[in-house]
Protein backbone atom coordinates (compact mmCIF):
# COMPACT_ATOMS: atom_id res chain seq x y z
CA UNK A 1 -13.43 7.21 -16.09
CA UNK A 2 -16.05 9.01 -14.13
CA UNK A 3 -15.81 10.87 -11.10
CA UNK A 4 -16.15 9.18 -7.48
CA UNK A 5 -19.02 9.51 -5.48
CA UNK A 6 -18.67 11.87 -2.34
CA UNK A 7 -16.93 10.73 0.44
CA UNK A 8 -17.16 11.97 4.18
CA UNK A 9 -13.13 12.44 4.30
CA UNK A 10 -13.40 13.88 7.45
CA UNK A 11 -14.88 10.93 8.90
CA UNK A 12 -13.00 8.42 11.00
CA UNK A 13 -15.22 5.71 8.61
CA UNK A 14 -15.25 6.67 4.69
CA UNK A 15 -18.66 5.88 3.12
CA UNK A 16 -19.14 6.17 -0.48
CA UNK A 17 -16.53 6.89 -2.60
CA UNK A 18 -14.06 4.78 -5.23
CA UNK A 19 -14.34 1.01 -4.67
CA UNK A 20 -11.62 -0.07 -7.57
CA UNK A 21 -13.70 -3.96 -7.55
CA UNK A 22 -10.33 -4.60 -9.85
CA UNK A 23 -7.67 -4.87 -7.13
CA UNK A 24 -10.72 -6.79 -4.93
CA UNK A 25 -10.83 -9.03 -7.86
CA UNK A 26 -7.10 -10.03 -8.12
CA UNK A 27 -6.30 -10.17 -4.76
CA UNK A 28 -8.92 -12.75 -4.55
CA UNK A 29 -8.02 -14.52 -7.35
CA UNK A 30 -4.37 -14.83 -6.00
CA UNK A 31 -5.27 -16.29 -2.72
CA UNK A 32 -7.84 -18.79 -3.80
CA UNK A 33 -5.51 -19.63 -5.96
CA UNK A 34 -3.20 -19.97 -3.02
CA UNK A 35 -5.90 -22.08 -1.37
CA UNK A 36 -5.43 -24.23 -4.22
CA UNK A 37 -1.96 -24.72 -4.39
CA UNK A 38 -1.59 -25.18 -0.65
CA UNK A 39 -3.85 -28.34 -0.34
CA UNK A 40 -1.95 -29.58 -3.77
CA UNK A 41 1.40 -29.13 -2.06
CA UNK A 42 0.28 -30.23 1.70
CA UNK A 43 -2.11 -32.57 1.31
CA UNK A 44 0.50 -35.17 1.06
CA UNK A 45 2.21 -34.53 4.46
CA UNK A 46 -0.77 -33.56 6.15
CA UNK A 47 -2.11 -37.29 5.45
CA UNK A 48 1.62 -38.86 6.55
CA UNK A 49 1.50 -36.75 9.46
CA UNK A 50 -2.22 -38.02 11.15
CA UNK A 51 -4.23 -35.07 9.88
CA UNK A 52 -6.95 -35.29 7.05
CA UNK A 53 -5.60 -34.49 3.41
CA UNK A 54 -7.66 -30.78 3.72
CA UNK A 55 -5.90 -29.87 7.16
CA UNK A 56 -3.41 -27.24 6.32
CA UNK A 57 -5.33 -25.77 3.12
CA UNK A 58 -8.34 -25.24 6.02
CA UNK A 59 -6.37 -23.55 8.23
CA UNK A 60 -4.63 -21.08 5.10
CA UNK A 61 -8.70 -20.97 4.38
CA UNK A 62 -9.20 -19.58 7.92
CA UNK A 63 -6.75 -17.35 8.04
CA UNK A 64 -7.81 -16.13 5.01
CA UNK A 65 -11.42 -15.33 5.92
CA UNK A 66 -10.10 -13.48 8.71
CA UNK A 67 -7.49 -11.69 6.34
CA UNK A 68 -10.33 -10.38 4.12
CA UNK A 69 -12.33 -9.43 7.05
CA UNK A 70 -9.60 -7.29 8.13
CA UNK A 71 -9.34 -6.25 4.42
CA UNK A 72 -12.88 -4.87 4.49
CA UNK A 73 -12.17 -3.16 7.97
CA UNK A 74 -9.42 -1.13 7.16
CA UNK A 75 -10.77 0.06 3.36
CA UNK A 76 -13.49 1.58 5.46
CA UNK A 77 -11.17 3.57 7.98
CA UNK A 78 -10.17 6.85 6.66
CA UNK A 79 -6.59 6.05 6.28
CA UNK A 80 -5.37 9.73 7.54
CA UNK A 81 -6.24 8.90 10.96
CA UNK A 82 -3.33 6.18 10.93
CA UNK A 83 -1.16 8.82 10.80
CA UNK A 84 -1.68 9.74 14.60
CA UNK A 85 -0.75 6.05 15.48
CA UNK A 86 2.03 5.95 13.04
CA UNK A 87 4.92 6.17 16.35
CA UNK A 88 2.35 4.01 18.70
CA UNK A 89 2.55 1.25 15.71
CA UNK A 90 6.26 1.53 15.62
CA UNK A 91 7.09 0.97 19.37
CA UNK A 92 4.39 -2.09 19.14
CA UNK A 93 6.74 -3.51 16.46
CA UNK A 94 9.84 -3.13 18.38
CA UNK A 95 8.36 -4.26 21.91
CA UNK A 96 6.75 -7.85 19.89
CA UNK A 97 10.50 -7.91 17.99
CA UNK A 98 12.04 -8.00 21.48
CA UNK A 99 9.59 -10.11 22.91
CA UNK A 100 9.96 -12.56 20.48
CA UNK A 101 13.71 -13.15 20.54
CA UNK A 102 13.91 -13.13 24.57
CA UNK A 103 10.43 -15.56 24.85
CA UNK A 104 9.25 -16.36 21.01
CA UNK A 105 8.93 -20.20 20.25
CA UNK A 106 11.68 -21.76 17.84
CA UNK A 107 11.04 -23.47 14.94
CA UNK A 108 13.28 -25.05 12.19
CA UNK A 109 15.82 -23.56 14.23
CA UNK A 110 14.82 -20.15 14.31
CA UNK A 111 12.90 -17.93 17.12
CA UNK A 112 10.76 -16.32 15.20
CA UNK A 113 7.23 -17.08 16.83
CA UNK A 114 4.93 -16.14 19.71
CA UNK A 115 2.47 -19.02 20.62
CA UNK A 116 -0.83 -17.70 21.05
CA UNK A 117 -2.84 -21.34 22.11
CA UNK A 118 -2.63 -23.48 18.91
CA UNK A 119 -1.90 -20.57 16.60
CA UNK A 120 1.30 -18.44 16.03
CA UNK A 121 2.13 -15.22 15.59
CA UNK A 122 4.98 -13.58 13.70
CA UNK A 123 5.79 -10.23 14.31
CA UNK A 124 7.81 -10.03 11.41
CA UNK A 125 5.16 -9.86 9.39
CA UNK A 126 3.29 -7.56 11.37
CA UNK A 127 6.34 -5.06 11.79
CA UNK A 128 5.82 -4.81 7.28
CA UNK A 129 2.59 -3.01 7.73
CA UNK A 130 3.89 -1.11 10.44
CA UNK A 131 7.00 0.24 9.16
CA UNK A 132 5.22 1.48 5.96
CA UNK A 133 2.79 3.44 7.87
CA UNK A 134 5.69 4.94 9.88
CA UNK A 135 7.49 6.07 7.40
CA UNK A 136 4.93 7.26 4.93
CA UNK A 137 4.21 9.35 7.85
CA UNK A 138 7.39 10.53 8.73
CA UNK A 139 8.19 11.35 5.09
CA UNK A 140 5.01 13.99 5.33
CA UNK A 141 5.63 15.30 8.48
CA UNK A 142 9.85 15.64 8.38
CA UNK A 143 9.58 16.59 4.62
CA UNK A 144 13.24 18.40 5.71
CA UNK A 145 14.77 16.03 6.96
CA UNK A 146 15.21 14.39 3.84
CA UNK A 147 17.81 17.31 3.04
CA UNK A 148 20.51 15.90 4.67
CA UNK A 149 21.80 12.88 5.89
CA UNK A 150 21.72 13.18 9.28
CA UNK A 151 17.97 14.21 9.02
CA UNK A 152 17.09 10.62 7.07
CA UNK A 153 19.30 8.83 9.89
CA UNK A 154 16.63 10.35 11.95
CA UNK A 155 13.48 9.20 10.08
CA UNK A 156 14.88 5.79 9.55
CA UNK A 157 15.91 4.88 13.49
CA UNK A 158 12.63 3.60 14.58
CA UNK A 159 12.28 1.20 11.53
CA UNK A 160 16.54 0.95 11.98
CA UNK A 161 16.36 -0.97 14.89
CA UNK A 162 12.88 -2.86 14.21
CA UNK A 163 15.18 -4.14 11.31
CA UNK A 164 18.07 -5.11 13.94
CA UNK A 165 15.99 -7.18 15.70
CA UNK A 166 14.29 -8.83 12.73
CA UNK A 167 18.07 -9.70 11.40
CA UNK A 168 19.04 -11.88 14.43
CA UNK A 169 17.22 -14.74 13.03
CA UNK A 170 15.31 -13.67 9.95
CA UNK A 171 17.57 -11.58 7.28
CA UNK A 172 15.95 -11.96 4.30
CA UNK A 173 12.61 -10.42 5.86
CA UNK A 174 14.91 -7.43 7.21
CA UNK A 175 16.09 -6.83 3.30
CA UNK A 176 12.47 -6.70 2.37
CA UNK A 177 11.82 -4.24 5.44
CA UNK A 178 14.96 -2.24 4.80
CA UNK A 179 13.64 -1.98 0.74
CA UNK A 180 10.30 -1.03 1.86
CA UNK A 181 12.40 2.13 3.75
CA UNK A 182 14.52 2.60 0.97
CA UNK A 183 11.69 2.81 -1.78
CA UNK A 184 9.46 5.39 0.47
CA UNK A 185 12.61 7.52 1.20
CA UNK A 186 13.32 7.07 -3.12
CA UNK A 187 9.78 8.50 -3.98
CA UNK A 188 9.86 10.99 -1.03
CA UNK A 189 13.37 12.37 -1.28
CA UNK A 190 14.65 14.96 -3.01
CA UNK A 191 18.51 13.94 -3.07
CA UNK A 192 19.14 10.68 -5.08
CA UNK A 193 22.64 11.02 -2.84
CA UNK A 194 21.55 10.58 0.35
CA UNK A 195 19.65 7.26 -0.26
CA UNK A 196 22.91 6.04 -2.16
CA UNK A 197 24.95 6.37 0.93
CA UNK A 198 21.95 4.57 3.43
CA UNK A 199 21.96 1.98 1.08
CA UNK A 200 25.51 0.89 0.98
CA UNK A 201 25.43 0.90 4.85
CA UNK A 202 22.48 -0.80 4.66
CA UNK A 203 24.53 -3.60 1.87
CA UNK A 204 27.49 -3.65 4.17
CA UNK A 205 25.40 -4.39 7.37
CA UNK A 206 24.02 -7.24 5.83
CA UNK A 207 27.38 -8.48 4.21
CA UNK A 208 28.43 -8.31 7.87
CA UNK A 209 25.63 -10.47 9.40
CA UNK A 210 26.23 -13.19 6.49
CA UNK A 211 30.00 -13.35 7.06
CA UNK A 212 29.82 -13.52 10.86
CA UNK A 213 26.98 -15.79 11.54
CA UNK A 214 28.15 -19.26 9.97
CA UNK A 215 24.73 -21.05 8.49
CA UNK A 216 24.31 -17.82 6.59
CA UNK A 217 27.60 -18.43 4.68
CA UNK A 218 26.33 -22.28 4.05
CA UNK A 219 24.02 -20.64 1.98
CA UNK A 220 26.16 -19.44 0.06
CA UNK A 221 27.92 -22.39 -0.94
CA UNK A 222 24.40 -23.97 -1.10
CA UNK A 223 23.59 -21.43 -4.01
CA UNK A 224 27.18 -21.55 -5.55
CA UNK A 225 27.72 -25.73 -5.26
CA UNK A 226 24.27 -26.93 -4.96
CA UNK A 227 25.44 -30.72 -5.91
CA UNK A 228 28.60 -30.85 -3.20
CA UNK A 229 27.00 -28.77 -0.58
CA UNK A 230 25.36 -30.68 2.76
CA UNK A 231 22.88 -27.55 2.61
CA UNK A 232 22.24 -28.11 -0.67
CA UNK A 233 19.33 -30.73 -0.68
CA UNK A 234 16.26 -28.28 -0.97
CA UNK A 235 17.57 -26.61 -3.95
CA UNK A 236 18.02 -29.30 -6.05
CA UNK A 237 14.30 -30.39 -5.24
CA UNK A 238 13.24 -27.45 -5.70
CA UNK A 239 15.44 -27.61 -9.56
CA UNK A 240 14.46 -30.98 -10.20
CA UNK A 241 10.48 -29.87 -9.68
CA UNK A 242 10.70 -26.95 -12.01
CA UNK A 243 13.14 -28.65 -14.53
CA UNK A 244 10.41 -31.65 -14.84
CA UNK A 245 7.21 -29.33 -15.19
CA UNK A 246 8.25 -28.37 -18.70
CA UNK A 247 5.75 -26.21 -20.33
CA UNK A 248 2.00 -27.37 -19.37
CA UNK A 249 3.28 -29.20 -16.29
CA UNK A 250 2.56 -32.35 -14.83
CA UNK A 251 -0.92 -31.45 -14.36
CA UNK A 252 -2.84 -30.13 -10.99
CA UNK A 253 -2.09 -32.44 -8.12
CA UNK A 254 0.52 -34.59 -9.79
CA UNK A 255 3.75 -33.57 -7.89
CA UNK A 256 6.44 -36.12 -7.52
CA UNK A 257 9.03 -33.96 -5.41
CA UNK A 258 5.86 -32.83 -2.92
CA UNK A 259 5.75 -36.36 -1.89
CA UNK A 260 8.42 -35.99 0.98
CA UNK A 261 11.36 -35.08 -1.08
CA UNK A 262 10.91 -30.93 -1.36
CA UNK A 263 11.05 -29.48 2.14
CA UNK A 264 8.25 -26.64 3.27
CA UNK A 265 6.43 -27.76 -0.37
CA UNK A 266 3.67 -25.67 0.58
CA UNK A 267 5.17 -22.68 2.37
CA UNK A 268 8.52 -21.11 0.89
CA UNK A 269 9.24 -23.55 -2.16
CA UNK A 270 5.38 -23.66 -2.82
CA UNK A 271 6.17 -21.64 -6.77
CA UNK A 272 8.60 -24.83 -7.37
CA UNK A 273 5.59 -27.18 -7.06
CA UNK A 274 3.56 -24.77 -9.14
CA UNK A 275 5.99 -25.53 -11.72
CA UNK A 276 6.27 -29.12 -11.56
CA UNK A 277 2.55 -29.28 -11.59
CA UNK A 278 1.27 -26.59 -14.06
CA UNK A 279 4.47 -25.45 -15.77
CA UNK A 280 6.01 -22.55 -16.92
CA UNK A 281 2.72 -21.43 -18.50
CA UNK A 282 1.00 -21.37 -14.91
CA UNK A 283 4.38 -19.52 -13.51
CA UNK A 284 4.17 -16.80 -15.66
CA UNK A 285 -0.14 -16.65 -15.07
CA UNK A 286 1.01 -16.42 -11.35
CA UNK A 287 3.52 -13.50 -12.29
CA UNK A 288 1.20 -11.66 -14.75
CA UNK A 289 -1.36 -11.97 -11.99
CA UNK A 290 0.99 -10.04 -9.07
CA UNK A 291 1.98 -7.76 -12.39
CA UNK A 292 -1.68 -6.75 -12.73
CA UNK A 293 -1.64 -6.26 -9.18
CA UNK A 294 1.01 -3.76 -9.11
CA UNK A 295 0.11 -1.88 -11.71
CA UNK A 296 -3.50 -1.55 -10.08
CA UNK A 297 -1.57 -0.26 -7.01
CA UNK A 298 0.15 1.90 -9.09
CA UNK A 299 -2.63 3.52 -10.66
CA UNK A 300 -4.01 3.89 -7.31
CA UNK A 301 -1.10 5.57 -5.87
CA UNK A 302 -1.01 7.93 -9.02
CA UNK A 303 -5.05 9.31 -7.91
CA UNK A 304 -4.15 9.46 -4.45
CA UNK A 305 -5.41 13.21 -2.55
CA UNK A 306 -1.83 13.47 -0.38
CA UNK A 307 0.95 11.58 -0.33
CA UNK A 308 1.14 10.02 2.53
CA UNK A 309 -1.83 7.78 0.82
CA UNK A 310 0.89 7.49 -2.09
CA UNK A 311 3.74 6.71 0.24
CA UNK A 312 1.64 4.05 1.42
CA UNK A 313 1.22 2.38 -1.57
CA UNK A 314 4.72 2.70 -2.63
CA UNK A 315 5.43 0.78 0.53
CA UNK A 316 2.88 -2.17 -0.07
CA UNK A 317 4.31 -2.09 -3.79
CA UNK A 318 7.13 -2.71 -2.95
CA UNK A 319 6.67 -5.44 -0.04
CA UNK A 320 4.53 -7.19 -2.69
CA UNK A 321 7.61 -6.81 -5.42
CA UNK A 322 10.51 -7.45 -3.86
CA UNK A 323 8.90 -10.28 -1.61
CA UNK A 324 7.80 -11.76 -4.92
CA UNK A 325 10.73 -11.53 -6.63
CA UNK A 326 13.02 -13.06 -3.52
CA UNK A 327 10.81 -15.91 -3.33
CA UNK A 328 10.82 -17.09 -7.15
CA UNK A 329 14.69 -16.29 -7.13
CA UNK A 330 15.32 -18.27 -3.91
CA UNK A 331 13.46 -21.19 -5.32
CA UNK A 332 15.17 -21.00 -8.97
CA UNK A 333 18.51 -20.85 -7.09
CA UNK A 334 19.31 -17.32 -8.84
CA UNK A 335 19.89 -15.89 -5.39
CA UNK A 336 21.25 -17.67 -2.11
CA UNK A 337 18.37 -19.70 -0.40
CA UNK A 338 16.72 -18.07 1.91
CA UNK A 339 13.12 -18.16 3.86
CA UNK A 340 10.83 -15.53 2.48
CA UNK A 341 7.00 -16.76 1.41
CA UNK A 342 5.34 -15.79 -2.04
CA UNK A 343 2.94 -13.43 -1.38
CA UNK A 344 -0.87 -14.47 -0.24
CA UNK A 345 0.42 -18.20 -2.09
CA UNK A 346 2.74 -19.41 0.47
CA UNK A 347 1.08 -21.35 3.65
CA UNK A 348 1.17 -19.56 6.59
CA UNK A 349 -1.69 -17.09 8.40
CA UNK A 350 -0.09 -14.25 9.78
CA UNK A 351 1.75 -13.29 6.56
CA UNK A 352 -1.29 -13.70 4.80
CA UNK A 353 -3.51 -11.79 7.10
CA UNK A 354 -1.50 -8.69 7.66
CA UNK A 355 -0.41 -8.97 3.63
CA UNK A 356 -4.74 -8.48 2.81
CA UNK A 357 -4.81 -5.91 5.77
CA UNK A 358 -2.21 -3.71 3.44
CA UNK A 359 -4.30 -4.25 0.97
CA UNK A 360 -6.95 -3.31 3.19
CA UNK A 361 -4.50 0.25 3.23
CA UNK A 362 -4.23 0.52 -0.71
CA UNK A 363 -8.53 0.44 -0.85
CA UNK A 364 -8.77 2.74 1.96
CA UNK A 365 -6.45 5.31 -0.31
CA UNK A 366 -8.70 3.94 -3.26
CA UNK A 367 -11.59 5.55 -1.75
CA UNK A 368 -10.82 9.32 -1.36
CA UNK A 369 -8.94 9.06 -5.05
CA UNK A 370 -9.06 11.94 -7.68
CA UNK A 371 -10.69 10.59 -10.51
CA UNK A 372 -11.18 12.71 -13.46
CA UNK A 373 -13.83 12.76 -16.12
């Protein structure tokens, strides 16, 4: 591969340099494929609920457009700048966390929302971006803190308590936050030791919140007794879709279970109507497509200049992975049932906007790499 063209990388903008036109290409792949799989999945309720048969797929289109735009933005900012605002993003996370469960709108019983006009916002999702800026950051700047214990406890308590407040009513996006910690602290650490003992607090926290809040333990018994349980309903739905796709699928469009029986069809259990409709051949295109994805990041974070480009990728790896991995597991009932979208598939704009804005990040990296002859 041949070298990059200069880049001004003292610049607050980067012009010129490494444009890898592979990771543009997937990532748009994946979301219009998303597009696609949204109107499939919505169109149905969208028409039984007053709105035309394009209405939600329009609005994932919007917030897509706007997603990409951001994309574009933020590959052109010289990401080493962001670490100056890496705090300032962290206290903007906390203060919209806290906002949101003393004023946020509720939803499917949960508070997770601010209402901006017609549109809402999750902070959740924007805390992901946040947090992995933060503590690539802090792994650079308090390299010696990661000596000791007590030093990570300190690197960790901004994103500690953004992950608090996500927990109240959204645990399974405060596992994918607390992995996205966990994974930068992995790569950046010296002592395996250490991040053994932060994660089994971080295990018996969560253990904690599931045995003391009651509908969390209905999971549970959702994912252990799905037949018996009163909770159980979506994940059969979600079974009976994937069980009936078989191998080619029912073909695009042809869901039964999106017609009223699966619940959020075409947000969290959107990969179970994948299955019904294009079968376990277009489940594991969707998987080898995230896969090349990855490994793009990967290669990536491997060229970066510094790490804290690295430990930003790490961090968007791993949102992507684990995120990824919840969702398909949640939806094939190999883990409890829980609400976590499938990356850039799943309707819904904010998670799709700040997930191409992180993308946005891994470019920006892309663009000051060390590419050798």
């Amino acid at each position: 591969m041949g070298k990059a063209r200069r880049t001004t990388k003292n610049s607050f903008w980067i012009k010129g340099g490494f444009t890898d036109f592979q990771t543009i290409f997937l990532t748009f792949v994946i979301v219009l494929f998303g597009l696609m799989m949204v109107y499939s999945s919505s169109s149905y309720r969208a028409i039984t609920s007053g709105y035309p048969g394009t209405y939600f797929m329009v609005r994932q289109g919007i917030f897509a457009a706007i997603g990409f735009f951001a994309m574009y933005v933020i590959s052109r900012v010289n990401y080493k700048y962001l670490s100056n605002l890496s705090v300032i993003l962290m206290y903007i996370a906390i203060a919209l966390l806290a906002y949101v469960l003393v004023l946020g709108r509720a939803s499917h019983g949960a508070t997770r929302w601010i209402q901006i006009g017609s549109m809402q916002l999750q902070p959740s999702e924007i805390a992901k971006p946040f947090i992995i800026i933060y503590m690539a950051d802090a792994c650079v700047k308090k390299s010696k803190y990661l000596n000791s214990i007590a030093g990570i406890f300190k690197i960790v308590a901004l994103p500690v308590i953004c992950i608090g407040l996500i927990a109240v009513e959204n645990l399974s996006t405060a596992i994918v936050c607390f992995a996205i910690v966990v994974a930068i602290l992995f790569v950046a650490s010296p002592k395996l030791f250490n991040l053994i003992v932060l994660g089994l607090i971080g295990v018996a926290a969560a253990a904690i919140l599931v045995l003391t809040v009651g509908y969390r333990g209905d999971r549970f018994e959702a994912w252990r007794n799905p037949e018996t349980s009163d909770k159980g309903f979506q994940t059969l739905q979600s079974l009976y879709a994937i069980g009936s796709g078989g191998f080619f699928g029912r073909g695009l469009g042809n869901s039964i279970q999106k017609l009223g029986f699966l619940p959020e069809s075409h947000n969290d259990m959107i990969f179970s109507v994948v299955c019904e409709e294009l079968g376990l051949f277009g489940a594991l295109l969707v998987i080898g497509l995230f896969v090349m994805l990855i490994f793009r990041f990967k290669f990536i974070a491997d060229g970066s200049v510094d790490s804290f480009g690295g430990f930003i990728i790490t961090g968007v790896i791993t949102h992507i992975a684990v995120q990824l991995i919840v969702n398909i597991g949640v939806v094939t009932n190999t883990i409890p049932p829980t609400g976590v979208t499938l990356p850039f598939i799943s309707y819904g704009g904010t998670s799709l906007v700040f997930m191409l804005a992180e993308v946005g990040l891994v470019l920006s990296v892309s663009r000051q790499m060390s590419l050798t002859e």
